[in-house]
N, C-alpha and C. Protein backbone atom coordinates (compact mmCIF):
# COMPACT_ATOMS: atom_id res chain seq x y z
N UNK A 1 2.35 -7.34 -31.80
CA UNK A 1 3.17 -7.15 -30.62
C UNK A 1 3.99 -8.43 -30.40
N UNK A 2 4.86 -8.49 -30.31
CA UNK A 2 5.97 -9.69 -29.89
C UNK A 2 6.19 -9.65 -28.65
N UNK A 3 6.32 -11.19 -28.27
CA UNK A 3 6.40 -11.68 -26.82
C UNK A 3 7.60 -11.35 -25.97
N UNK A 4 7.80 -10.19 -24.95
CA UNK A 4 8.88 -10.29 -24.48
C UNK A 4 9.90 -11.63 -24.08
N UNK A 5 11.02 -11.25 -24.36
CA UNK A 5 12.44 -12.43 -24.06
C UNK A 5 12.45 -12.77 -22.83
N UNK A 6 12.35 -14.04 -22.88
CA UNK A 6 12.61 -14.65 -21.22
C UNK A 6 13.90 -14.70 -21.00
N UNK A 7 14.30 -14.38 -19.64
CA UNK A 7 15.60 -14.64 -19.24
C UNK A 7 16.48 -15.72 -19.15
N UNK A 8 17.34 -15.76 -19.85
CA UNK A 8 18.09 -17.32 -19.40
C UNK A 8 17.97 -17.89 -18.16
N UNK A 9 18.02 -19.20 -17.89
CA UNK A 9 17.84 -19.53 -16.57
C UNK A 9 19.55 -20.41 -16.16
N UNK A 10 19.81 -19.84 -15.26
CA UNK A 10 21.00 -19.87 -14.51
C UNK A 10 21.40 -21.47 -14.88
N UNK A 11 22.67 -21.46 -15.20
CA UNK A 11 23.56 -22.84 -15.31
C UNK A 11 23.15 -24.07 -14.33
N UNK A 12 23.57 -23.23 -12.85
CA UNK A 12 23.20 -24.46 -11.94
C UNK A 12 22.00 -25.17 -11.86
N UNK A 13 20.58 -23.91 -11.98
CA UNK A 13 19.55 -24.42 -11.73
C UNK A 13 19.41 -25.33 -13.24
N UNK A 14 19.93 -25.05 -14.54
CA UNK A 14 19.20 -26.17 -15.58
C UNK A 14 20.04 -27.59 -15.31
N UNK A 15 21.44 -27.48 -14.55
CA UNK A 15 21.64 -28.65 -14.56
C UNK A 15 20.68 -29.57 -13.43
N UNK A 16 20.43 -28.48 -12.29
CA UNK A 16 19.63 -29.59 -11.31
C UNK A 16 18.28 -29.98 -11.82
N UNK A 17 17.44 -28.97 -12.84
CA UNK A 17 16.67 -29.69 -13.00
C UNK A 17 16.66 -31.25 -14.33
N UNK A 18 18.03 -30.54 -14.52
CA UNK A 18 18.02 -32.01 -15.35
C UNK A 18 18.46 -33.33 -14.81
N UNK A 19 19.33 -32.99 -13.33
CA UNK A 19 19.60 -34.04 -12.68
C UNK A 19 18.06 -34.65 -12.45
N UNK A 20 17.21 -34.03 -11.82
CA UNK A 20 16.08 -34.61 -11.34
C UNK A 20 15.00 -35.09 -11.93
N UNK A 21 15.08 -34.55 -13.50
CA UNK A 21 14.88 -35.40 -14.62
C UNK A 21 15.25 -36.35 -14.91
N UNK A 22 16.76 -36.97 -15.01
CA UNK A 22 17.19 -38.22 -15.10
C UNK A 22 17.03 -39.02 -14.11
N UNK A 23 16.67 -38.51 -12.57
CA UNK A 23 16.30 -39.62 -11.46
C UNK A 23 15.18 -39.95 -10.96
N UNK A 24 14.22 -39.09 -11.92
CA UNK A 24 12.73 -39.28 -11.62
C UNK A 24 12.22 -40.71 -11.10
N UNK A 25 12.82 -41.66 -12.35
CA UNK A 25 12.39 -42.88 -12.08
C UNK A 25 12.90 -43.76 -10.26
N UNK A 26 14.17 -43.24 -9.99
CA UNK A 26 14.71 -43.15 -8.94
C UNK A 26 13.88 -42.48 -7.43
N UNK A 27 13.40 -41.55 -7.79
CA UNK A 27 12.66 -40.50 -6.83
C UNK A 27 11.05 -41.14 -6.74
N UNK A 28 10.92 -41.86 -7.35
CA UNK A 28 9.72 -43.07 -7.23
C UNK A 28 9.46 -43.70 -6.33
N UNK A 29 10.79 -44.02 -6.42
CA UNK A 29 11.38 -45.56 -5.90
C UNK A 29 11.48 -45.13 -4.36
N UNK A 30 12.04 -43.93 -4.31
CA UNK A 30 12.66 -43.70 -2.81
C UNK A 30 11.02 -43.40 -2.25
N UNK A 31 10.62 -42.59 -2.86
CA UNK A 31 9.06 -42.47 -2.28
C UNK A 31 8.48 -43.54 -1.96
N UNK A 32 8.45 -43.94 -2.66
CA UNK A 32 7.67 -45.53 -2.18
C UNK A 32 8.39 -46.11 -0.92
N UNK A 33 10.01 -46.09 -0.75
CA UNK A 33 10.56 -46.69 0.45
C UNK A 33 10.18 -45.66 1.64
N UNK A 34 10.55 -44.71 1.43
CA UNK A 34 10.20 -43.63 2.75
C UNK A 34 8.81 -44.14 3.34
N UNK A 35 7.75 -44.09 2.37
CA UNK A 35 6.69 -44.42 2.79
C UNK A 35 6.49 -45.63 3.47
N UNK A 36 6.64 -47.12 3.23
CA UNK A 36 6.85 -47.90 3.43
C UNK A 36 7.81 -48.44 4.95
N UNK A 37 8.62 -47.62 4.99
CA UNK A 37 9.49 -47.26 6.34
C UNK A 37 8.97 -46.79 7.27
N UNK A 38 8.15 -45.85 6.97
CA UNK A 38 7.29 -44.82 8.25
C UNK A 38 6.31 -46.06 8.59
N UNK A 39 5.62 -46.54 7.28
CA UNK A 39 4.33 -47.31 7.85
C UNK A 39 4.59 -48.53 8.99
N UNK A 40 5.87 -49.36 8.49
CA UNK A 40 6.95 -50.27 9.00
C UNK A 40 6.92 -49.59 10.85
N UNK A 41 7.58 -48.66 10.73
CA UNK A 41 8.19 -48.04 12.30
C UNK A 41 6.46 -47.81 13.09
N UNK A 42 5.82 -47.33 12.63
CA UNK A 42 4.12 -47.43 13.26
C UNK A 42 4.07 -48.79 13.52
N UNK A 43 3.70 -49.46 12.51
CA UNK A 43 3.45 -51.11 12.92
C UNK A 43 4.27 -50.88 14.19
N UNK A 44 5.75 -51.65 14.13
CA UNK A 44 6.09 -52.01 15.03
C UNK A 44 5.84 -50.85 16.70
N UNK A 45 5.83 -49.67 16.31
CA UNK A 45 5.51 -49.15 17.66
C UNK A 45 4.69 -49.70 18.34
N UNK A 46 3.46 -50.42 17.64
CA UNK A 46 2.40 -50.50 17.91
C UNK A 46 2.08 -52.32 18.63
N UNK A 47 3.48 -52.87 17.51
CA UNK A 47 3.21 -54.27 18.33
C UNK A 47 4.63 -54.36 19.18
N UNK A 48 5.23 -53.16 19.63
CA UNK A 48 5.78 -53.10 20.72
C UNK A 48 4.90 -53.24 21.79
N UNK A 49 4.16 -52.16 22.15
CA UNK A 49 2.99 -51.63 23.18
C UNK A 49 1.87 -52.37 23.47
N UNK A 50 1.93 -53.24 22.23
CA UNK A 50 0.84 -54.42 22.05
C UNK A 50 0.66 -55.15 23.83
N UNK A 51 -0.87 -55.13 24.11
CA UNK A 51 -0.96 -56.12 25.35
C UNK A 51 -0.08 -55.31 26.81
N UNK A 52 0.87 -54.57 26.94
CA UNK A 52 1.37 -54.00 27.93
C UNK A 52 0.34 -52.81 28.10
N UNK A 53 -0.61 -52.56 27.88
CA UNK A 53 -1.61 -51.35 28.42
C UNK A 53 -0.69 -50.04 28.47
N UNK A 54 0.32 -49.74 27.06
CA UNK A 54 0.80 -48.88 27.25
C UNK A 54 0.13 -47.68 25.64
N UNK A 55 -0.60 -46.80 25.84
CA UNK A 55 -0.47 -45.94 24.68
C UNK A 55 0.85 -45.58 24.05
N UNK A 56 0.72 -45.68 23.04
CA UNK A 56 2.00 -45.18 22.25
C UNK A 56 2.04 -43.64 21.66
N UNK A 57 2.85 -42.75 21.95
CA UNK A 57 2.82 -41.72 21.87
C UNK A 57 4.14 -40.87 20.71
N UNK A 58 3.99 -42.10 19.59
CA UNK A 58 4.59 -41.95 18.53
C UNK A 58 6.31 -41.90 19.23
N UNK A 59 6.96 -42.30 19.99
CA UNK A 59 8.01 -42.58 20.38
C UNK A 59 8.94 -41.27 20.83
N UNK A 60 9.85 -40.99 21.55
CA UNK A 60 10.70 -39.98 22.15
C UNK A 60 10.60 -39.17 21.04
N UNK A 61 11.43 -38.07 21.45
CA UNK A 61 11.91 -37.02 20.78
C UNK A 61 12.80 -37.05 19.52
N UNK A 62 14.01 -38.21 19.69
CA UNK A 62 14.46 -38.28 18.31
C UNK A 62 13.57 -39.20 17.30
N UNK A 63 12.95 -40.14 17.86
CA UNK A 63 11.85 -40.70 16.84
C UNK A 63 11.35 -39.56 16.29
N UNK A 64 10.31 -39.04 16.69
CA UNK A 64 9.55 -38.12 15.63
C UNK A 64 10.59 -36.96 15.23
N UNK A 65 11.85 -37.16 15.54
CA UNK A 65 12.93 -35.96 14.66
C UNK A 65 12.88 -36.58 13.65
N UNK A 66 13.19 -38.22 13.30
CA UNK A 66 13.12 -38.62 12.20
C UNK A 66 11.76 -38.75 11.14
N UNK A 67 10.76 -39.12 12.32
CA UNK A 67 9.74 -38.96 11.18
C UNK A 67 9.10 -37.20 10.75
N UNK A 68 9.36 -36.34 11.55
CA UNK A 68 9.97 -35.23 10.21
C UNK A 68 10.61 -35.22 9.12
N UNK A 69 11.77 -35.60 10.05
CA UNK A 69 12.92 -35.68 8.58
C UNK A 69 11.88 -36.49 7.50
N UNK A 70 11.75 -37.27 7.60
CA UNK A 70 10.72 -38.34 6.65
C UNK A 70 9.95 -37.76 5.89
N UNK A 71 9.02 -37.19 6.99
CA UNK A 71 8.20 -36.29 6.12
C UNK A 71 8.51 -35.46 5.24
N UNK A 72 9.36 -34.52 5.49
CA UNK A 72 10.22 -33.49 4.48
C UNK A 72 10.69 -34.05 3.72
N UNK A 73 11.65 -35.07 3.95
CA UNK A 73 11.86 -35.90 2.48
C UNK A 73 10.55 -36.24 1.54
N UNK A 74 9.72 -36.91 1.99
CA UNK A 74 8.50 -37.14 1.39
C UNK A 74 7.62 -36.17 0.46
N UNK A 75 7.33 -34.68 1.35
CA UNK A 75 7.18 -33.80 0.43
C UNK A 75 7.83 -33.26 -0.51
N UNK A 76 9.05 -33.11 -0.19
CA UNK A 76 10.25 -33.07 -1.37
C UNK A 76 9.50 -33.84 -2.04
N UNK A 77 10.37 -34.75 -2.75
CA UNK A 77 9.92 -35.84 -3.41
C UNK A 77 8.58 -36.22 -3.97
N UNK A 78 7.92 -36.05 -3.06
CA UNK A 78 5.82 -35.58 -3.89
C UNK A 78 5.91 -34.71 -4.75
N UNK A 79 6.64 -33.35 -4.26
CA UNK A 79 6.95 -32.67 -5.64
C UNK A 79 7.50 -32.94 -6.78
N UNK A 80 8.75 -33.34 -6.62
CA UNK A 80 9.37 -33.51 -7.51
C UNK A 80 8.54 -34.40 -8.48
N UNK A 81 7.74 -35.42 -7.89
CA UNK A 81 7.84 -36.60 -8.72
C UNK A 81 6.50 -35.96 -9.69
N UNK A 82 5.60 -34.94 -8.64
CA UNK A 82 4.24 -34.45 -9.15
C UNK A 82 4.95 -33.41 -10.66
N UNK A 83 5.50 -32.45 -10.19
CA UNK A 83 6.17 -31.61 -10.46
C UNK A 83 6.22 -32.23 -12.20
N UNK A 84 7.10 -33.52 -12.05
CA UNK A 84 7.69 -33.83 -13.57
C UNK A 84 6.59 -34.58 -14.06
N UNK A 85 5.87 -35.46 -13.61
CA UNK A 85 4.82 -36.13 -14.09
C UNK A 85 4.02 -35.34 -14.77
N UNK A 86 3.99 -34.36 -13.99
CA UNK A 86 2.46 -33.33 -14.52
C UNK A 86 3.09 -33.03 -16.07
N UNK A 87 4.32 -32.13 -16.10
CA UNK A 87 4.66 -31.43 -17.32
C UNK A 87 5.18 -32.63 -18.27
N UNK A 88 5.64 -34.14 -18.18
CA UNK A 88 6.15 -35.25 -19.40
C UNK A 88 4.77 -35.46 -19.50
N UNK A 89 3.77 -35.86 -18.76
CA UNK A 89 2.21 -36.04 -19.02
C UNK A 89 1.68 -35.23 -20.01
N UNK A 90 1.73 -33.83 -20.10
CA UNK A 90 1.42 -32.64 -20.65
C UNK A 90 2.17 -32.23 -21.80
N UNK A 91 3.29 -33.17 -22.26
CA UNK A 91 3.70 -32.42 -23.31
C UNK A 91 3.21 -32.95 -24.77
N UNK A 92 3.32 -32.27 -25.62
CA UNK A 92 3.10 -32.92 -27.12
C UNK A 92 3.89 -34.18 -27.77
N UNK A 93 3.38 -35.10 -28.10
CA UNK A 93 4.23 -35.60 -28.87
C UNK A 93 3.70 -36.28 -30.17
N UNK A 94 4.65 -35.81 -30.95
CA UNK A 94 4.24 -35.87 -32.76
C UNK A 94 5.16 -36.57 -33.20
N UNK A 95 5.13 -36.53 -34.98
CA UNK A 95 6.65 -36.54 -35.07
C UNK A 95 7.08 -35.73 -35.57
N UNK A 96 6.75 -34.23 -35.46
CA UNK A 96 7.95 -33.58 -35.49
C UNK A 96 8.47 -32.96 -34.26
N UNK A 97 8.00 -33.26 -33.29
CA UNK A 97 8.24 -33.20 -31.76
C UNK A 97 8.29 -34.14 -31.44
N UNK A 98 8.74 -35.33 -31.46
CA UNK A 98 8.40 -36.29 -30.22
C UNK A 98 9.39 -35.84 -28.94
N UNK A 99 8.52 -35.17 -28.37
CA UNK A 99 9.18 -35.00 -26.69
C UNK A 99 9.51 -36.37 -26.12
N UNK A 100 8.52 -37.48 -25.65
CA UNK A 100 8.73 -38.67 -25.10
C UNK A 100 9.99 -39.05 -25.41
N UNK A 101 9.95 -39.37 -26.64
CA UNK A 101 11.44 -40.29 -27.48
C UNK A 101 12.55 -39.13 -26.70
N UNK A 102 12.22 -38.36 -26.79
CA UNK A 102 13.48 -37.15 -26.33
C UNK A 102 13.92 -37.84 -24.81
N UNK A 103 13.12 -37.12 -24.25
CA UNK A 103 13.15 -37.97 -22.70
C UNK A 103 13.87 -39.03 -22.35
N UNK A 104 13.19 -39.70 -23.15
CA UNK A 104 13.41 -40.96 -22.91
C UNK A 104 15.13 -41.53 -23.53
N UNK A 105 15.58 -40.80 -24.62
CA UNK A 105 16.53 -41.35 -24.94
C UNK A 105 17.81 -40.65 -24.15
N UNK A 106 17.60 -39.19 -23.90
CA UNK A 106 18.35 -38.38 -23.18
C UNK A 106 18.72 -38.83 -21.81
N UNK A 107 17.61 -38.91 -21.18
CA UNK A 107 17.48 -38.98 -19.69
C UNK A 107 17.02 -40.17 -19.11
N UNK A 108 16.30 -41.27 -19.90
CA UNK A 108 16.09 -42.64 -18.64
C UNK A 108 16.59 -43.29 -19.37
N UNK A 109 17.60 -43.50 -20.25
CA UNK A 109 17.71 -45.00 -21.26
C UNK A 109 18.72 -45.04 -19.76
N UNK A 110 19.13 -46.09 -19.55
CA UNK A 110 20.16 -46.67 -18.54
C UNK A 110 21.57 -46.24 -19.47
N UNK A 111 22.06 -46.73 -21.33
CA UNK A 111 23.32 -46.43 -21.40
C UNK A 111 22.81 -45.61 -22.28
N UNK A 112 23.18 -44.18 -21.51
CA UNK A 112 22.91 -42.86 -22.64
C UNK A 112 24.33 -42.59 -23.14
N UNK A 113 24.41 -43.07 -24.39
CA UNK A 113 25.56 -42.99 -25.04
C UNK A 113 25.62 -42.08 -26.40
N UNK A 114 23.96 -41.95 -26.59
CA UNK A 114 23.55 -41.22 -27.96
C UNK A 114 23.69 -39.59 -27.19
N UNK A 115 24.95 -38.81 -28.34
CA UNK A 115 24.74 -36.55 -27.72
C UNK A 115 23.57 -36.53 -28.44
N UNK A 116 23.38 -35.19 -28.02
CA UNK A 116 21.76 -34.35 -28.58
C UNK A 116 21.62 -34.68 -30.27
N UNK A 117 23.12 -34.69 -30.71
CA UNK A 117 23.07 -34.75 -32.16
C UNK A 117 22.59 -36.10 -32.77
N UNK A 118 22.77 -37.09 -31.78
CA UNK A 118 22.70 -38.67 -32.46
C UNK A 118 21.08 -38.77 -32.30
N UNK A 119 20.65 -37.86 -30.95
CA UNK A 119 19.22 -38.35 -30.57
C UNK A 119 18.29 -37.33 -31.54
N UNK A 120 18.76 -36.25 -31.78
CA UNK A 120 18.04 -35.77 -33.36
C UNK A 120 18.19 -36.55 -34.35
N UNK A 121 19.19 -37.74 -34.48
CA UNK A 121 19.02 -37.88 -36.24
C UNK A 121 18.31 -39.25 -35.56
N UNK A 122 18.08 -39.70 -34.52
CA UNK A 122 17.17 -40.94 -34.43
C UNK A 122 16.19 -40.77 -34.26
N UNK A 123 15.74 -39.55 -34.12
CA UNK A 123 14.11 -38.83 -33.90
C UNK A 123 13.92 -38.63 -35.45
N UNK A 124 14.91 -37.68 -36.13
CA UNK A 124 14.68 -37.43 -37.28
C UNK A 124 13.93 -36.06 -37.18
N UNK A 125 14.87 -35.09 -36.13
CA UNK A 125 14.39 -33.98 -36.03
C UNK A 125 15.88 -33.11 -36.64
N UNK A 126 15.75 -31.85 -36.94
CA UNK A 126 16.92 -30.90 -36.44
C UNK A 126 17.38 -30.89 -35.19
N UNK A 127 19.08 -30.61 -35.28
CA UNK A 127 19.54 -30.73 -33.99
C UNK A 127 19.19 -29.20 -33.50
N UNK A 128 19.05 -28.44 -33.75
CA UNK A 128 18.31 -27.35 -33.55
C UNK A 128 16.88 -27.54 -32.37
N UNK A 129 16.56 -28.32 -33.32
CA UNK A 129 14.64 -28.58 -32.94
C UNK A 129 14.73 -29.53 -31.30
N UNK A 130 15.75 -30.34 -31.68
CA UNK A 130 16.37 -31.25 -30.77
C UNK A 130 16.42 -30.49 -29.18
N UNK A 131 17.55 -29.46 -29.93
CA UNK A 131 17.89 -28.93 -28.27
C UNK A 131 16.62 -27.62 -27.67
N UNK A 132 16.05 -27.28 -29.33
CA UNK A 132 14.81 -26.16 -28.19
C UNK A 132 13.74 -27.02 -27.63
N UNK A 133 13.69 -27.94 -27.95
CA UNK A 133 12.64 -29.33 -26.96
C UNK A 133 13.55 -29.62 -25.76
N UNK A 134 14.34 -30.00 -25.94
CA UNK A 134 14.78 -30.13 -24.40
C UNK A 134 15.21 -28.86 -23.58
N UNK A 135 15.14 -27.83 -24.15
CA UNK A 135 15.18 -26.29 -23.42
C UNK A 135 13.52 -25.88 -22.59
N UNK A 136 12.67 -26.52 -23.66
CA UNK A 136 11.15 -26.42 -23.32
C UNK A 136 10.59 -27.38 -22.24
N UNK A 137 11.33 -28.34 -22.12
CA UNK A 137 10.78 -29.33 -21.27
C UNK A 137 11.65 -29.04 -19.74
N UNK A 138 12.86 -28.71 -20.09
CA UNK A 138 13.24 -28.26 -18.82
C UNK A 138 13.29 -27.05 -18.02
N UNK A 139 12.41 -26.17 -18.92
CA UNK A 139 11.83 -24.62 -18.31
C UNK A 139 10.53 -24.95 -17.87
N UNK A 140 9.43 -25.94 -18.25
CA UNK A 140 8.44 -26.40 -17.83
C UNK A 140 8.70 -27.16 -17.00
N UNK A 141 9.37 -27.93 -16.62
CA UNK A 141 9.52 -28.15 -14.79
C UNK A 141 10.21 -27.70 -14.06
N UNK A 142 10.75 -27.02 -14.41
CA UNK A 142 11.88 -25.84 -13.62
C UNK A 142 10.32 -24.87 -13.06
N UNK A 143 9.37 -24.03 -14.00
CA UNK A 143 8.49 -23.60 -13.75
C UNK A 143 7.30 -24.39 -12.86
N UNK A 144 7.17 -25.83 -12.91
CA UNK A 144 6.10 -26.36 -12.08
C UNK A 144 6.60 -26.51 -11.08
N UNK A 145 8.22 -26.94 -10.82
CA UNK A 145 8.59 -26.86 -9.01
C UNK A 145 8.76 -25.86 -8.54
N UNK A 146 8.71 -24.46 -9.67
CA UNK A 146 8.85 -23.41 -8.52
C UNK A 146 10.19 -22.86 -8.43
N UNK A 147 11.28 -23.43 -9.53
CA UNK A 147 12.64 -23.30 -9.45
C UNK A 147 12.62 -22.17 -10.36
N UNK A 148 11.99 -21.79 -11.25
CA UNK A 148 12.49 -20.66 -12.07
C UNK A 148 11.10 -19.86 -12.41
């Protein structure tokens, strides 16, 4: 019995998940600041109120609009970052796959100057083999966030 054909997955969605592939390392970073910001705005609520016998009640109404907003950014971003970690964590790498090297040369080198074709003959794969690895890696996190 042969495996039914999966459906192509829509233009926009493979480019976003490849945007969010190339900013992973980026989406780190912001996590860590969001976090760091919220903890920041507590402190100081706290050595506002300090000694004035006043409870702090996490601040007005647009304060905690923002630390929503925060939050939602935050979960965003937990995903995302869980999302890609889990499946680059999880993938194979050989050499006749090296996924990593893929990744890595495609999407985090800072000057990606090498096309799919240069980063197959520096893997020393088919450009073929080339692009169904990066078709596989970006249907596997397209599938762990839930996008496809």
């Amino acid at each position: 019995m042969t495996k039914p054909k999966r459906e192509k997955m829509p233009r926009k969605t493979y480019a976003y998940i490849e945007h969010e592939l190339s900013n992973y390392h980026r989406s780190i970073e912001k996590l860590d600041e969001l976090k760091i910001a919220i903890i920041e705005s507590d402190k100081r609520s706290i050595d506002e109120n300090a000694g004035l016998g006043i409870k702090s009640t996490g601040g007005g109404p647009l304060t905690k609009t923002i630390l929503i907003d925060e939050s939602i950014r935050i979960d965003r971003l937990q995903t995302l970052v869980a999302g890609i970690g889990y499946v680059v964590s999880r993938l194979p790498d050989t050499k006749s796959e090296p996924y990593r090297d893929l990744i890595q040369l495609r999407y985090w080198e800072k000057r990606r100057k090498l096309t799919m074709e240069g980063i197959a003959d520096q893997l020393h794969i088919s450009r073929r083999t080339a692009f169904r690895m990066k078709d596989k890696v970006i249907y596997a996190i397209a599938d762990a966030l839930g996008e496809w």
